[in-house]
Structure formats: structure tokens, C-alpha cells
Protein backbone atom coordinates (compact mmCIF):
# COMPACT_ATOMS: atom_id res chain seq x y z
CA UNK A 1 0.00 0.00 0.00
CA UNK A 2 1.35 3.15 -0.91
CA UNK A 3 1.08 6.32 0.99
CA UNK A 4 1.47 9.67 -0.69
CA UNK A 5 3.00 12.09 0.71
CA UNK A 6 1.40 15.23 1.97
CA UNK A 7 4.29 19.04 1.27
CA UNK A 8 3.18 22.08 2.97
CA UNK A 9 3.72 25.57 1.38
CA UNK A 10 6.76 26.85 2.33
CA UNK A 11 5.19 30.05 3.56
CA UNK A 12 1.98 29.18 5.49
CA UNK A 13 1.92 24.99 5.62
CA UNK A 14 -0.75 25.25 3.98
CA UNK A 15 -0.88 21.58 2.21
CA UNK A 16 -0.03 21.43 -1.58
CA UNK A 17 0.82 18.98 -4.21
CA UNK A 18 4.04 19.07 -4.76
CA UNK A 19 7.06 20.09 -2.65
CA UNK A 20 8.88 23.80 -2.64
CA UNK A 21 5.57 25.19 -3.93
CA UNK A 22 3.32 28.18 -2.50
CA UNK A 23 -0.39 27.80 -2.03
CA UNK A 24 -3.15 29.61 -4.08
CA UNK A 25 -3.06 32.13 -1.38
CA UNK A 26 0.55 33.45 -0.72
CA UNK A 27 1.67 32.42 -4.61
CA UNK A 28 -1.52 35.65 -5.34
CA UNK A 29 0.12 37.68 -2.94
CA UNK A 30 3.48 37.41 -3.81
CA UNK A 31 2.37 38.28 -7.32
CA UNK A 32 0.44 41.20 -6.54
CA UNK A 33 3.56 42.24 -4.40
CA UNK A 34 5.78 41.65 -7.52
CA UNK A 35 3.60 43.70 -9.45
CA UNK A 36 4.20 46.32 -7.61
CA UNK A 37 7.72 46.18 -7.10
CA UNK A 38 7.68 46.47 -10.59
CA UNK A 39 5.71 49.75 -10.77
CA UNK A 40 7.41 51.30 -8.23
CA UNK A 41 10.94 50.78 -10.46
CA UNK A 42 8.82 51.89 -12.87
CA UNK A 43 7.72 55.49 -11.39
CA UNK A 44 11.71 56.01 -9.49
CA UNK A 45 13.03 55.96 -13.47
CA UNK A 46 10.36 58.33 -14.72
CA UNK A 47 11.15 60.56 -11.68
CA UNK A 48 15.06 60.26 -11.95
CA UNK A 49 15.00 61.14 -15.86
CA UNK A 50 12.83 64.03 -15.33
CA UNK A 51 15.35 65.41 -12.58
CA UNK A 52 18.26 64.22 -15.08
CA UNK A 53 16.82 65.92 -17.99
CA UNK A 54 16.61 69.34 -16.23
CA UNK A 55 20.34 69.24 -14.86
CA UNK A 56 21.80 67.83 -18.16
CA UNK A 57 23.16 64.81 -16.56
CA UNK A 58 24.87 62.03 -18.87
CA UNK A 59 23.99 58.52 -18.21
CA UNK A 60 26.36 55.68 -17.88
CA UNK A 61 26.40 52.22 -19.63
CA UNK A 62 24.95 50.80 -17.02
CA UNK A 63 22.10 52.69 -15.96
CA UNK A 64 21.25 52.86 -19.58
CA UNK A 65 20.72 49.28 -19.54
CA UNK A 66 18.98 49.02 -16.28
CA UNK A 67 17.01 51.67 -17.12
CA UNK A 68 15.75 49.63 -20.50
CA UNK A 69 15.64 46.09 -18.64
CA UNK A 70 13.10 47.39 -16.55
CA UNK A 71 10.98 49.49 -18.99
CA UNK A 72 10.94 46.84 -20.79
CA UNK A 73 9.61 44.37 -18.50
CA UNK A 74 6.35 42.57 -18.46
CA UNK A 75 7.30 40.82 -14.76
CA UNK A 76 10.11 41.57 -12.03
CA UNK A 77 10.94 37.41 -13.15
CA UNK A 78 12.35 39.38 -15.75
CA UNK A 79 14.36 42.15 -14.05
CA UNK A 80 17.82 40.80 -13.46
CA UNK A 81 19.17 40.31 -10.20
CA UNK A 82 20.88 44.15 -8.53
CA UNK A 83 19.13 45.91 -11.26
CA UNK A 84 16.75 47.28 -8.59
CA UNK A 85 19.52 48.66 -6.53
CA UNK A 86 21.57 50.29 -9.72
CA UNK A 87 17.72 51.76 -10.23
CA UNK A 88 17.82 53.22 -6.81
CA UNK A 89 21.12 54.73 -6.57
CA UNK A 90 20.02 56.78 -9.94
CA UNK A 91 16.71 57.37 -8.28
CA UNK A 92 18.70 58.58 -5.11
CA UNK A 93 21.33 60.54 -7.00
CA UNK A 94 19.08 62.25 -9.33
CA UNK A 95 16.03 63.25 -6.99
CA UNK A 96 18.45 63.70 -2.90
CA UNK A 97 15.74 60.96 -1.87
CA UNK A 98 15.61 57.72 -0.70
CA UNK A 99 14.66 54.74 -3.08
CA UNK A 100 11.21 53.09 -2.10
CA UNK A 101 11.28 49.70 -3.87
């Protein structure tokens, strides 16, 4: 007789089907929190150019990337890893404020 085994979801124990995987619940909220995230990356860039285009400030390589990866992005699965903080150090530079991601 075999007995199946029961996984939990890692953030509530809720049960689930298979193992490492979040429940209905917490997988909607940690999309809705992505989402977000996201939009708030989003708004610091639009922000940050504005300030940059009224003090004639040239862009680097790298922020120039950033900048597109995450313009360009349909989900923060997409965003590369540190391109939020590069994102936030602009933000901070540009605006004297602190980064809200």
C-alpha cells in the first residue's frame, strides 16, 4: 500500500501537491507584491529622468541598460538580479531621496 506524501507551502503549511511550492493564497500575494515592485521601479526611473533631464546629466552604460531592462519588462521574473539597486542609486542621486522599492 502506498502512501502519498502530503508538502506544505513553504510560507503558510498550507498543504499542496508538490514540494517547494506556495499555495493559491501566498503564490496571489506574492504576485500582486511583484507587481508592484515592478511599478514602483517603474515610477523612481520616470522621476530620476525628469530630474536628469533638467540638470543635463549624462547617463552611464549601465544605468542605460537598467534603465531599458526594466521598462521593458512585463514581470520583475524578468528584471535581473541588482538591477533594482543600480535603479535606486540613480533614483537617489538624481532626486536627494531615498529609493522606495
Amino acid at each position: 500500500m502506498k502512501i502519498e506524501e502530503q508538502f506544505k507551502c513553504v510560507v503558510c503549511d498550507a498543504p499542496i501537491k508538490y514540494k517547494g511550492e506556495l499555495c493559491d493564497i501566498c503564490e496571489a500575494e506574492v504576485q500582486a507584491e511583484d507587481e508592484k515592485t515592478l511599478s514602483n521601479l517603474k515610477k523612481m526611473i520616470q522621476t530620476a529622468n525628469n530630474a536628469a533631464e533638467r540638470s543635463g546629466y549624462l547617463h552611464g552604460q549601465i544605468e542605460l541598460v537598467s534603465i531599458e531592462r526594466v521598462m521593458d519588462a512585463q514581470s520583475i521574473v524578468s528584471v535581473p538580479p541588482g538591477v533594482d539597486r543600480v535603479i535606486g542609486a540613480y533614483y537617489e542621486r538624481m532626486t536627494g531621496r531615498k529609493a522606495y522599492y
